[in-house]
Protein backbone atom coordinates (compact mmCIF):
# COMPACT_ATOMS: atom_id res chain seq x y z
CA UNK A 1 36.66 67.42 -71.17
CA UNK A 2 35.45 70.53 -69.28
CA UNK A 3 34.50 69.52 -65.34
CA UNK A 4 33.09 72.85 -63.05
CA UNK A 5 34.35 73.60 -59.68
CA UNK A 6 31.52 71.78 -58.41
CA UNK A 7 31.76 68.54 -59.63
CA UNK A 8 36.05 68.84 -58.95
CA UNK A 9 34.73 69.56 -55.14
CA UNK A 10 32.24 66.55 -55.09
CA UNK A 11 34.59 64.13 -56.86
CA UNK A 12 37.26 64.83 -53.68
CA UNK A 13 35.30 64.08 -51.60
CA UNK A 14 34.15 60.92 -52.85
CA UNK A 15 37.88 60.16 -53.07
CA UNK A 16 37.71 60.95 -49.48
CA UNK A 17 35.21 59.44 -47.96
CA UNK A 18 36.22 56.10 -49.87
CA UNK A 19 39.98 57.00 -48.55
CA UNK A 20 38.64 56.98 -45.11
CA UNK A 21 36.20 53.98 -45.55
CA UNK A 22 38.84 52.03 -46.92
CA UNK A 23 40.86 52.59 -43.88
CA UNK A 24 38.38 51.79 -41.36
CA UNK A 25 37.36 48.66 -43.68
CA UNK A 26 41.41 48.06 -43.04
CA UNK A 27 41.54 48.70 -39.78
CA UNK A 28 39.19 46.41 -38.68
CA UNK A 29 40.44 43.29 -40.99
CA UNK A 30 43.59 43.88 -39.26
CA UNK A 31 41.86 43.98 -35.91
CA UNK A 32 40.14 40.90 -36.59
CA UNK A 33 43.26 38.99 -38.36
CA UNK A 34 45.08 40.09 -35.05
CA UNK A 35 42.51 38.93 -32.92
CA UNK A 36 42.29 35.75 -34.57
CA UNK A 37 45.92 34.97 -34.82
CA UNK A 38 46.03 36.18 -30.93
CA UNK A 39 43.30 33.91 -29.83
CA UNK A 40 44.00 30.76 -32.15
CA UNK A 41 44.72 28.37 -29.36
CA UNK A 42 42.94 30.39 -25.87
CA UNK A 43 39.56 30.89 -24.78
CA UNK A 44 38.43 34.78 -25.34
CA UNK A 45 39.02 37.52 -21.75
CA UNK A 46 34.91 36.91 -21.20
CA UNK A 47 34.52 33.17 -21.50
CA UNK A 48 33.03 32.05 -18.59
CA UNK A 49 31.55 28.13 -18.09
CA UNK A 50 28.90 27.96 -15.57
CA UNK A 51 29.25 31.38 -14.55
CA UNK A 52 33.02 30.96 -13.50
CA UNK A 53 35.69 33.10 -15.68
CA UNK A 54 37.86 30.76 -17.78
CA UNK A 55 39.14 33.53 -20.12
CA UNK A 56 42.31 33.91 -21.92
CA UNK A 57 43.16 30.08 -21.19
CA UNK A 58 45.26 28.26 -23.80
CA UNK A 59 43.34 24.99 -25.31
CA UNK A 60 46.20 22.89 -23.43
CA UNK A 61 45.63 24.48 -19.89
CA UNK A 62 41.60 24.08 -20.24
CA UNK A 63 41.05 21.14 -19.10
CA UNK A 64 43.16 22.25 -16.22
CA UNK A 65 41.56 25.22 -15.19
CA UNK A 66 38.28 23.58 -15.61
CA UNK A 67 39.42 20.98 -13.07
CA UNK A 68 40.01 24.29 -11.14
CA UNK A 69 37.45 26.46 -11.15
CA UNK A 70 35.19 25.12 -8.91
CA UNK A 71 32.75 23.48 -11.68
CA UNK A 72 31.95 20.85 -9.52
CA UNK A 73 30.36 21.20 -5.78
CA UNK A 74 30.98 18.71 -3.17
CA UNK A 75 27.34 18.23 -2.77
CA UNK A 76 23.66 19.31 -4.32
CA UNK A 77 20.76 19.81 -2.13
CA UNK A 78 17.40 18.24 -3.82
CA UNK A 79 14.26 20.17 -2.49
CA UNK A 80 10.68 19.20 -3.18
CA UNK A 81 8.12 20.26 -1.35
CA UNK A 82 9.25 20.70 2.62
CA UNK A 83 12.25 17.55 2.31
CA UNK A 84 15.54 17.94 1.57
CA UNK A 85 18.23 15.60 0.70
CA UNK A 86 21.79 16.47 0.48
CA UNK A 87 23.93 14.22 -1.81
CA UNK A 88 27.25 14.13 -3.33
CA UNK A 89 28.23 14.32 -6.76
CA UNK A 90 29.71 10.54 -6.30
CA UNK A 91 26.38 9.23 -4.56
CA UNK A 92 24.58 10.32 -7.97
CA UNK A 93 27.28 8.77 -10.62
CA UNK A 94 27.93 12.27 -12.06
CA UNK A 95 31.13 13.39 -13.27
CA UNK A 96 32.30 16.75 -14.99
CA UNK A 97 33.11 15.95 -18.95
CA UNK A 98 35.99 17.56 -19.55
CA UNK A 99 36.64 17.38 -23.02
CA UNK A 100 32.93 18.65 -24.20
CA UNK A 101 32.94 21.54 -22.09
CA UNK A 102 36.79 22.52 -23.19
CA UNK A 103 35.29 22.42 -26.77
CA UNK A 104 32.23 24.34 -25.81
CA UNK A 105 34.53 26.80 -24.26
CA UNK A 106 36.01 26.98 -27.58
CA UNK A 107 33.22 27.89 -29.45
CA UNK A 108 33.16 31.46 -30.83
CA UNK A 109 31.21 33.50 -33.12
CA UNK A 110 32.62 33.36 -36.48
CA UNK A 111 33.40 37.58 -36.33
CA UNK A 112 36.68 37.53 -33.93
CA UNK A 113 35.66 41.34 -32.28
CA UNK A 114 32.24 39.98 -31.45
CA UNK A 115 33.97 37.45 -29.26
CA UNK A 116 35.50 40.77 -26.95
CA UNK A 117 32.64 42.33 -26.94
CA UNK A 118 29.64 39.40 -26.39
CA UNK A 119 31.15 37.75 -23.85
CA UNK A 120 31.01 33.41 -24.03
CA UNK A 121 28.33 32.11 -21.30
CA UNK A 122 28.38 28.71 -21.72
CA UNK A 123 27.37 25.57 -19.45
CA UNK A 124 30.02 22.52 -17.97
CA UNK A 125 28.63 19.51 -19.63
CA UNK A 126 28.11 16.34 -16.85
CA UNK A 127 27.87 12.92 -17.25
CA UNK A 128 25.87 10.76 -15.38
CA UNK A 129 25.58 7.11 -14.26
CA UNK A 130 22.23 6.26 -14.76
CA UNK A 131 22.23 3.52 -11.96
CA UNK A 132 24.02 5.37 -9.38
CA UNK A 133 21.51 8.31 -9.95
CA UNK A 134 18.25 6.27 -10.05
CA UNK A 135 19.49 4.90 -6.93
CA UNK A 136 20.31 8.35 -5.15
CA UNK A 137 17.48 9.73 -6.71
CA UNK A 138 14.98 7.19 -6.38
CA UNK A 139 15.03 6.92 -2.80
CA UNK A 140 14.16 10.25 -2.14
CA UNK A 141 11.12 9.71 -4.93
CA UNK A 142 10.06 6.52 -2.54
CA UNK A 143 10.18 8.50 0.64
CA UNK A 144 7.87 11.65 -1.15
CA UNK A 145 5.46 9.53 -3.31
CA UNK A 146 2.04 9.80 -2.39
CA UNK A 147 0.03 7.04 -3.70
CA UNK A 148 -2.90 7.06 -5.20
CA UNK A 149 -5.92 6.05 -3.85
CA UNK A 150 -8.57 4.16 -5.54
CA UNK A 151 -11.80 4.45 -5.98
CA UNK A 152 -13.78 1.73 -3.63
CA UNK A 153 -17.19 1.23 -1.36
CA UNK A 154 -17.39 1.40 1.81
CA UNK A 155 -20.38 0.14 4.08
CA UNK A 156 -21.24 3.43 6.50
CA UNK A 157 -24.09 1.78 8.90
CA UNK A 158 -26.20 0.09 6.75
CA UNK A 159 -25.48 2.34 3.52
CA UNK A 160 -22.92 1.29 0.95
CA UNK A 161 -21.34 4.29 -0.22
CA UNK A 162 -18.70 5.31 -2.75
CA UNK A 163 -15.18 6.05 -1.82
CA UNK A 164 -13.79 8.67 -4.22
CA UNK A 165 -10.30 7.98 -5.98
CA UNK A 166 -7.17 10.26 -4.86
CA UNK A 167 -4.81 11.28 -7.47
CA UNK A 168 -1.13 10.50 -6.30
CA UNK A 169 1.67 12.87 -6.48
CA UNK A 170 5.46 12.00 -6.40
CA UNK A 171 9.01 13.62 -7.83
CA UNK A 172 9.15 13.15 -11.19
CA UNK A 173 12.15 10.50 -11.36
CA UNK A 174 13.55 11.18 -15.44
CA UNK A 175 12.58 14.85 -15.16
CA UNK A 176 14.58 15.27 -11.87
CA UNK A 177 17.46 13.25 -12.97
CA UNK A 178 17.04 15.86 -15.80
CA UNK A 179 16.86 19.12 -13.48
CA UNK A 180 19.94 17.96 -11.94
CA UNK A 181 22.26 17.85 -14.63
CA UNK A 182 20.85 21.08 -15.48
CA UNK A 183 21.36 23.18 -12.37
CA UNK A 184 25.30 21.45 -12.39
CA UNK A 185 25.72 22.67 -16.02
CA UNK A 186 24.22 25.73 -15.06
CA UNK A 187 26.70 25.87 -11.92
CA UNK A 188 23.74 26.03 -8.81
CA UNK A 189 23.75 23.56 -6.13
CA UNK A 190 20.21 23.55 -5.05
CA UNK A 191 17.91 21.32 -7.30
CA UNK A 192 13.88 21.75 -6.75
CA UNK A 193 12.72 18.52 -8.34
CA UNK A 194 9.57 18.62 -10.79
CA UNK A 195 6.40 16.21 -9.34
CA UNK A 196 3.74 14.30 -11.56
CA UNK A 197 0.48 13.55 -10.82
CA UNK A 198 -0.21 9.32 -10.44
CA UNK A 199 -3.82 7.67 -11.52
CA UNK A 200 -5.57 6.06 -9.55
CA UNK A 201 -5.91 2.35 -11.22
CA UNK A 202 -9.60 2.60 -9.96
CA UNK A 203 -11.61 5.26 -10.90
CA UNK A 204 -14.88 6.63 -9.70
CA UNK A 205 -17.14 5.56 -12.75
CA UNK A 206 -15.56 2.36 -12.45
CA UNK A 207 -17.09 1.63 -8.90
CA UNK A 208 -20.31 3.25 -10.21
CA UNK A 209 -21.88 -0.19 -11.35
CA UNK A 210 -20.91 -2.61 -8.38
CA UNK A 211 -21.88 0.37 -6.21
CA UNK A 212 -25.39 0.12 -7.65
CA UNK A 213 -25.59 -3.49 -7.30
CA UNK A 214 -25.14 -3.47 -4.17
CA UNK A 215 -27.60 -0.55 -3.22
CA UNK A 216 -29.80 -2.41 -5.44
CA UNK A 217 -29.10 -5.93 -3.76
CA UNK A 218 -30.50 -4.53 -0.44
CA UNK A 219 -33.63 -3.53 -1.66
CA UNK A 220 -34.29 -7.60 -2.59
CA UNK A 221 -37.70 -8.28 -0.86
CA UNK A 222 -36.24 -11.61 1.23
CA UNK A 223 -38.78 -13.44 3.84
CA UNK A 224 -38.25 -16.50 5.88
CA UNK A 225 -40.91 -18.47 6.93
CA UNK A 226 -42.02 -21.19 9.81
CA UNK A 227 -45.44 -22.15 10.65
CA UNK A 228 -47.16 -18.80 10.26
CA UNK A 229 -44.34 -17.12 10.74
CA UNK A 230 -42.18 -14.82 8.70
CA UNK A 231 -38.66 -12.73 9.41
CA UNK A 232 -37.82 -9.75 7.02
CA UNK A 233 -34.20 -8.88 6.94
CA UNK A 234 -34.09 -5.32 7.34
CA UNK A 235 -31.63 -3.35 5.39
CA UNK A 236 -28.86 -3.34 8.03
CA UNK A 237 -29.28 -6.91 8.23
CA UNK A 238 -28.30 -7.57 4.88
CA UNK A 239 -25.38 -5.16 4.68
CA UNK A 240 -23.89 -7.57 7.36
CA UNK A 241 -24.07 -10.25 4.68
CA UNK A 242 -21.23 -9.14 3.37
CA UNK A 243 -17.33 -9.12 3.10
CA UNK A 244 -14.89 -7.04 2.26
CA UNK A 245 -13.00 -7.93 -0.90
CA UNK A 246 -10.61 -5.48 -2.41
CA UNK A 247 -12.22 -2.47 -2.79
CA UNK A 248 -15.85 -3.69 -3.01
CA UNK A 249 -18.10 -6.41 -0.76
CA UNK A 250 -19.43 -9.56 -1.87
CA UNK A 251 -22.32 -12.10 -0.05
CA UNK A 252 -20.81 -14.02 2.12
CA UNK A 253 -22.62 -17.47 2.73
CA UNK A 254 -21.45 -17.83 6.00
CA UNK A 255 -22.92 -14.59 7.44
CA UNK A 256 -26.06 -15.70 5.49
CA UNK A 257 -26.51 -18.88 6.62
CA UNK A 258 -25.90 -17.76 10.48
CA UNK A 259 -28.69 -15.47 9.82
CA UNK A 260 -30.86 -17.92 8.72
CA UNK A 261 -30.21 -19.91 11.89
CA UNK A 262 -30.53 -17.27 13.99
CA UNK A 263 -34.07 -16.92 12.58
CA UNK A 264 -34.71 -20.55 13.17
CA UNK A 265 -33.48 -19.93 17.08
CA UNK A 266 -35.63 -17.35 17.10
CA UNK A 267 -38.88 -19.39 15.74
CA UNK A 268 -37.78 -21.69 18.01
CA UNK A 269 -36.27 -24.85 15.80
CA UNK A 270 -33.11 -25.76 14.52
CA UNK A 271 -32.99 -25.09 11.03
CA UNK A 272 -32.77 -28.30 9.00
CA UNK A 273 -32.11 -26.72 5.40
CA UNK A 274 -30.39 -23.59 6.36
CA UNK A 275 -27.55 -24.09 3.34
CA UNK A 276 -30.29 -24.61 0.89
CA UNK A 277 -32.08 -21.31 2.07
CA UNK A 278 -28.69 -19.65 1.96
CA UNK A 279 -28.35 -20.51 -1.50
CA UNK A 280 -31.43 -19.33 -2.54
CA UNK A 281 -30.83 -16.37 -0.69
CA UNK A 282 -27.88 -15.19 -2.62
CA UNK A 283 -29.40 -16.02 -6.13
CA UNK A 284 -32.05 -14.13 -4.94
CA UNK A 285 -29.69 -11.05 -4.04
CA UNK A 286 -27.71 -11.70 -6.88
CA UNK A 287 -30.97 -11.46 -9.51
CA UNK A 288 -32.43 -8.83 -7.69
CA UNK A 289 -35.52 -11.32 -7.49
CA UNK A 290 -38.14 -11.42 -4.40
CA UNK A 291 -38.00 -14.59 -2.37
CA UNK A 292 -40.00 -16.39 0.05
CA UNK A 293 -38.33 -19.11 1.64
CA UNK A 294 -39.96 -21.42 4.18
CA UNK A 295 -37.60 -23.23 6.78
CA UNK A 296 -37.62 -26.76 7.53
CA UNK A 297 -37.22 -28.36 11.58
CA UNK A 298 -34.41 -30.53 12.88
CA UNK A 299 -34.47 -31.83 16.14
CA UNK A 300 -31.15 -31.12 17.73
CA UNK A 301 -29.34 -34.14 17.64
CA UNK A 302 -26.85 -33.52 20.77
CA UNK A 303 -26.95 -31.17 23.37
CA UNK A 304 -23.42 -29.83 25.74
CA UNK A 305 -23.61 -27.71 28.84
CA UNK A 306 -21.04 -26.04 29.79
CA UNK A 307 -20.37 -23.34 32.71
CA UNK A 308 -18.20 -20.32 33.11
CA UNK A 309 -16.31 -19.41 35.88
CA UNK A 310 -12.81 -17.36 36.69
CA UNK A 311 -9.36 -18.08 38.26
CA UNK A 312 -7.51 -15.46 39.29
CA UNK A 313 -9.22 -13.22 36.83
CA UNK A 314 -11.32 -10.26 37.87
CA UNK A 315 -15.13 -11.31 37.32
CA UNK A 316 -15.61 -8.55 35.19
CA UNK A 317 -14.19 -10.36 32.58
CA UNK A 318 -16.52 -13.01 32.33
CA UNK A 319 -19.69 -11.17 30.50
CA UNK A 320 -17.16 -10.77 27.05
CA UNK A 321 -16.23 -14.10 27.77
CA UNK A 322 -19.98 -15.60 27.67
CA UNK A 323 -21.02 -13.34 25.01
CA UNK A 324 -17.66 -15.06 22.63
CA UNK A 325 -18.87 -18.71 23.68
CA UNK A 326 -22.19 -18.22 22.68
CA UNK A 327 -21.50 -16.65 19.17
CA UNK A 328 -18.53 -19.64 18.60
CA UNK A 329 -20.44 -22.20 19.73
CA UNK A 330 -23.25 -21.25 17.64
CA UNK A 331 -21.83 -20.39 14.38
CA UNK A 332 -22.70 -22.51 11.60
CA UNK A 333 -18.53 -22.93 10.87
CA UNK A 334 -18.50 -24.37 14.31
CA UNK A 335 -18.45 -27.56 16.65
CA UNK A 336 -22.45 -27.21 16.41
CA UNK A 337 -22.94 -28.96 13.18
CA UNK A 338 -25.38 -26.00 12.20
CA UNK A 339 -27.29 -26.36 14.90
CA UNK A 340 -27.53 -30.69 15.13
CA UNK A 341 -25.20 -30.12 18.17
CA UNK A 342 -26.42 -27.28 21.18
CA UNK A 343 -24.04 -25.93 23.77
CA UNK A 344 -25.80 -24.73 26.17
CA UNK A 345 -25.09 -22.76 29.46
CA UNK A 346 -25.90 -23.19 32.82
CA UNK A 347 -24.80 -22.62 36.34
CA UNK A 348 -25.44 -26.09 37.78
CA UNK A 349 -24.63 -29.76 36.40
CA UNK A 350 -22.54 -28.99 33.19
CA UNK A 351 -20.28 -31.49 31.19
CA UNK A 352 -17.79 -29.36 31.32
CA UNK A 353 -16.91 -25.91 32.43
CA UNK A 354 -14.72 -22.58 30.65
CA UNK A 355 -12.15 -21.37 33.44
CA UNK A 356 -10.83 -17.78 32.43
CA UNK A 357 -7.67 -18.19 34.23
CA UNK A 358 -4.28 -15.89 35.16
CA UNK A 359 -1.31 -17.36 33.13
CA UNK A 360 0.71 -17.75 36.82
CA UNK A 361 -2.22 -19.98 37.73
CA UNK A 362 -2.63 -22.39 34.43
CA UNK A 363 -0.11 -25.20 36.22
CA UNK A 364 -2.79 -25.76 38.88
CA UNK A 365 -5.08 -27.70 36.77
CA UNK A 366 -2.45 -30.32 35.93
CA UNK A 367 0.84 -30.65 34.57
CA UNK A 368 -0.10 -30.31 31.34
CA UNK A 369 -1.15 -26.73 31.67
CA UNK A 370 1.43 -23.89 31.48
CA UNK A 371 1.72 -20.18 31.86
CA UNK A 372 1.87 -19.61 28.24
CA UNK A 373 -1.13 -21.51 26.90
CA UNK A 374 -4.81 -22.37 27.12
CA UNK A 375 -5.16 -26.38 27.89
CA UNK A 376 -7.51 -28.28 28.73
CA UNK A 377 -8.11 -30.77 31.56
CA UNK A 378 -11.31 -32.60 31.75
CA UNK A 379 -14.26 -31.36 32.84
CA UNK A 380 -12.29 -27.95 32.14
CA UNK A 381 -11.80 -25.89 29.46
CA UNK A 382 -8.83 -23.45 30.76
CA UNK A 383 -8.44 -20.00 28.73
CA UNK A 384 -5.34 -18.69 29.33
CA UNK A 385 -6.03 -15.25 30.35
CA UNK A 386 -3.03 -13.53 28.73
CA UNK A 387 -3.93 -15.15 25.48
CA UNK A 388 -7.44 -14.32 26.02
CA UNK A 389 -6.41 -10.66 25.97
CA UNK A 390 -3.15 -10.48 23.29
CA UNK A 391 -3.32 -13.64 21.39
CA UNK A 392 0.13 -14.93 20.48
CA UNK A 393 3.35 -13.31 18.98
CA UNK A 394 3.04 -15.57 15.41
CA UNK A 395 -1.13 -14.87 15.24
CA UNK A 396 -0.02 -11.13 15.68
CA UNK A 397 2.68 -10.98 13.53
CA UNK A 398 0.85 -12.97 10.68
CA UNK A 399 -2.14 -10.15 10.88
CA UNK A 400 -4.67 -12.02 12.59
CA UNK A 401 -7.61 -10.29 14.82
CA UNK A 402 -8.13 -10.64 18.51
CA UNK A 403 -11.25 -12.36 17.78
CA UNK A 404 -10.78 -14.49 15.67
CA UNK A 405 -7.98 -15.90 17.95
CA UNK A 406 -10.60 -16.05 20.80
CA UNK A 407 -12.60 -18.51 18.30
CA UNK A 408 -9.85 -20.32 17.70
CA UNK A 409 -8.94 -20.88 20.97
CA UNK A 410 -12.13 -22.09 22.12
CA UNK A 411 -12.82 -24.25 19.66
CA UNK A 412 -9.10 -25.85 20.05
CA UNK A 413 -9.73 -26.84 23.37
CA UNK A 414 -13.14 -27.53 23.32
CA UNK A 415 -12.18 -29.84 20.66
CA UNK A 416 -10.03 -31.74 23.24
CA UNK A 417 -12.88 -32.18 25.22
CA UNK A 418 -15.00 -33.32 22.40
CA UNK A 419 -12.02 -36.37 22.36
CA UNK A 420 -9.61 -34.59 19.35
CA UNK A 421 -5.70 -34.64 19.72
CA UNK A 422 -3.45 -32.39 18.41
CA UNK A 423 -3.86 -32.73 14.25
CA UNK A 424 -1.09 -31.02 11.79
CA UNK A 425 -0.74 -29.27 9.07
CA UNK A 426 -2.11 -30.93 5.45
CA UNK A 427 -0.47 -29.50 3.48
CA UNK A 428 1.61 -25.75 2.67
CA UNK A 429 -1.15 -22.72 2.05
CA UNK A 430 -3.86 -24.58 3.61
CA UNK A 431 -6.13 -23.98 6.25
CA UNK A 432 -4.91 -24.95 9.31
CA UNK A 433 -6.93 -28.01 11.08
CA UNK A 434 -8.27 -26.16 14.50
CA UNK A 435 -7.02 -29.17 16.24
CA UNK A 436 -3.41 -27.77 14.94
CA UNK A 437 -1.17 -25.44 17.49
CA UNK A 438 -1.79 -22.59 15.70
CA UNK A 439 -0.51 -20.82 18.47
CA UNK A 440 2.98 -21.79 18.30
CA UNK A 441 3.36 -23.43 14.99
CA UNK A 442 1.46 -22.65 11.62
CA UNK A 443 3.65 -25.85 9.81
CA UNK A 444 3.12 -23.70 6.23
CA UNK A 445 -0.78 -23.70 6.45
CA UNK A 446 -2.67 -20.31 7.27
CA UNK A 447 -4.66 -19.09 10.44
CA UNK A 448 -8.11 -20.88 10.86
CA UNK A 449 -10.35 -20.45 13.60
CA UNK A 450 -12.91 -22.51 13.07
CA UNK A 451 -12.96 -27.08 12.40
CA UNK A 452 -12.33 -28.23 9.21
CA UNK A 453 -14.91 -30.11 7.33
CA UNK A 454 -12.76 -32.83 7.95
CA UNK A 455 -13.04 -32.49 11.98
CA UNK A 456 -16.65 -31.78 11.61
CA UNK A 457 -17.54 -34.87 9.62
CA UNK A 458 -15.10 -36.94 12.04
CA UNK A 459 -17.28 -35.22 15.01
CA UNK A 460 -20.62 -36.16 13.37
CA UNK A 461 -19.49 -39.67 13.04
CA UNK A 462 -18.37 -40.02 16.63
CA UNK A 463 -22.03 -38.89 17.38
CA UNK A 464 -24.02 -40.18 15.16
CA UNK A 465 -25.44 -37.71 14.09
């Protein structure tokens, strides 16, 4: 077989470049079989775990120098928003696994020179005790949260308007619990916490329909009528028919039926059928159906005067204190048996007479009048003047209003004069008697200013009325 120059020259240096090849294709077996064997049982020079150097460490010192290298701060600072709350690694339950980030330390790409080259960045691995942290965590969340508001009506004037829900906003408790085992794998010690957004239970269109009722409840043509004459609520009038409940208002027959015998006073008669004509008054409301109601006399049955005077107390006093007799003594809860019974007041010749009195002056009247209460010893009613102007500590404490402790208290001792004694409680979660000392002693029942129908009925016996 004949072969030219040229193909002798190209077949050497085939021979070489596969000579060469196969020596670089040696060469780096050997380099990785040396690597291999070299780094069997260490990490690689570049490992690092949470961006702390942990190289060349045999797999029986690891756990060691992890223990070492400063994996685990003394404390994380949680950040949301403007607050801050620095807490230790105890306070949240976690604790640095050992084991699992020894064996992710281990890992290695499957090529040993990559591992010299593409240096291990791995991340500790924590545990956490999920009580502990909801507990150090959820604190923080409690102090941050912003509740939602919900949607409601509110009466502006005469004008019920809508109240517009509020979204809430508050750390998101899982995902922070989340971020923090992240930022301690990934070996930072300040933790900004993620937030969600919190729903409003009521919503806007929710409110949309009672809102409407109501708008459309004061537009109910209602007229009240006595010989030839008639009173029109006007539409301010009727918003004061209401109560708050919740987040809306509903009629309240009280504040009806102390219209109606306000229009009676006003026509000059005591209105005989006021509850029917606040019955009909709400259906009417409630139907959104016209009404003309006519009002039916009573002769008042019994009629009290009383006069006002001050001891110790700075006359100025006295105009609030008329104004609150007249509106207690009238209201249809009251010891005027809707209107069978007038107090009236007068300067001269009254059964019996309201003293506004100092607290250091109460013991003059008699012994049974201290500085700390009202009393009464006939023909006086004695308002303690320090109750008159802070209630009690228990009425306080238990939410009740100013006023409606001023209606209690006159009709308490004003029910002494009418010939009650002290009454008790009937029973746990009911309405205190007025006769009771609500003052000092509720005895399980709740706050009530005004006689129970109990004390009225006794009161309409004694009078025969």
């Amino acid at each position: 077989m004949n072969f030219s120059v040229r193909e002798i020259i190209q077949n050497t240096k085939v021979r070489r470049v596969l000579k060469v090849a196969s020596a670089v294709v040696g060469v780096f077996v050997l380099l990785n079989v040396g690597l291999l064997l070299a780094f069997m049982g260490r990490t690689y020079p570049g490992t690092q775990v949470a961006g702390k150097s942990i190289g060349s460490v045999t797999k029986g010192s690891l756990p060691r120098a992890l223990q070492t290298a400063d994996l685990v701060p003394d404390t994380l600072q949680l950040v949301y928003g403007t607050a801050t709350l620095r807490v230790t690694l105890s306070d949240l339950g976690v604790r640095l696994d050992t084991d699992a980030t020894a064996k992710r330390a281990m890992e290695r790409h499957w090529l040993p020179v990559v591992n010299l080259f593409a240096a291990s960045q791995d991340e500790a691995v924590f545990l956490a005790d999920a009580t502990k942290m909801d507990k150090a965590v959820g604190g923080f969340v409690a102090a941050n949260t912003k509740p939602a508001k919900d949607a409601g009506i509110a009466l502006e004037g005469s004008d019920f308007t809508l109240v517009s829900a509020v979204p809430g906003i508050r750390p998101h408790l899982k995902e922070s619990k989340q971020s923090i085992l992240a930022a301690l794998a990934g070996g930072k010690q300040v933790v900004s916490l993620p937030d969600e957004r919190l729903r409003p239970a009521v919503t806007d269109s929710q409110m949309a329909g009672p809102l409407k009722a109501l708008q459309e409840q004061q537009k109910v043509a209602v007229g009240f009528t006595y010989n030839g004459k008639t009173a029109n609520p006007s539409k301010g009038e009727v918003a004061g028919w209401y109560d708050q409940s919740g987040n809306t208002y509903v009629l309240a027959d009280a504040k009806v039926k102390a219209y109606v015998l306000q229009v009676g006073k006003n026509f000059g008669i005591r209105v005989k059928n006021s509850n029917e004509a606040a019955a009909a008054t709400l259906a009417a409301l409630e139907s959104k159906k016209p009404l003309s109601f006519t009002l039916e006399p009573s002769p008042i049955a019994k009629t009290f005067t009383y006069c006002v005077s001050a001891t110790g107390v700075d006359a100025s006093h006295l105009s609030g204190l008329k104004g609150k007799l007249q509106t207690t003594f009238a209201d249809p809860r009251g010891w005027g048996l809707e209107g069978a019974v007038a107090f009236t007041e007068v300067t001269t010749g009254c059964n019996f007479t309201v003293a506004l009195t100092a607290a250091a002056l109460m013991p003059t009247y008699g012994a049974i009048c201290d500085s700390l209460w009202s009393c009464m010893v006939p023909p006086n009613v004695v308002i303690n003047f320090d109750r008159w102007q802070g209630a009690s500590d228990s009425w306080n404490a238990a939410g009740g209003s100013l006023d409606d402790y001023r209606s209690m208290v006159i009709n308490h001792e004003t029910g002494h004069w009418l010939g009650f004694y002290h009454a008790n409680c009937g029973g746990a979660g009911q309405s205190a008697p007025v006769m009771q000392q609500q003052s000092i002693d509720l005895q399980g029942c709740t706050f009530n200013p005004w006689p129970t129908v109990g004390e009225r009925a006794t009161l309409a016996s004694r009078l025969g009325i």
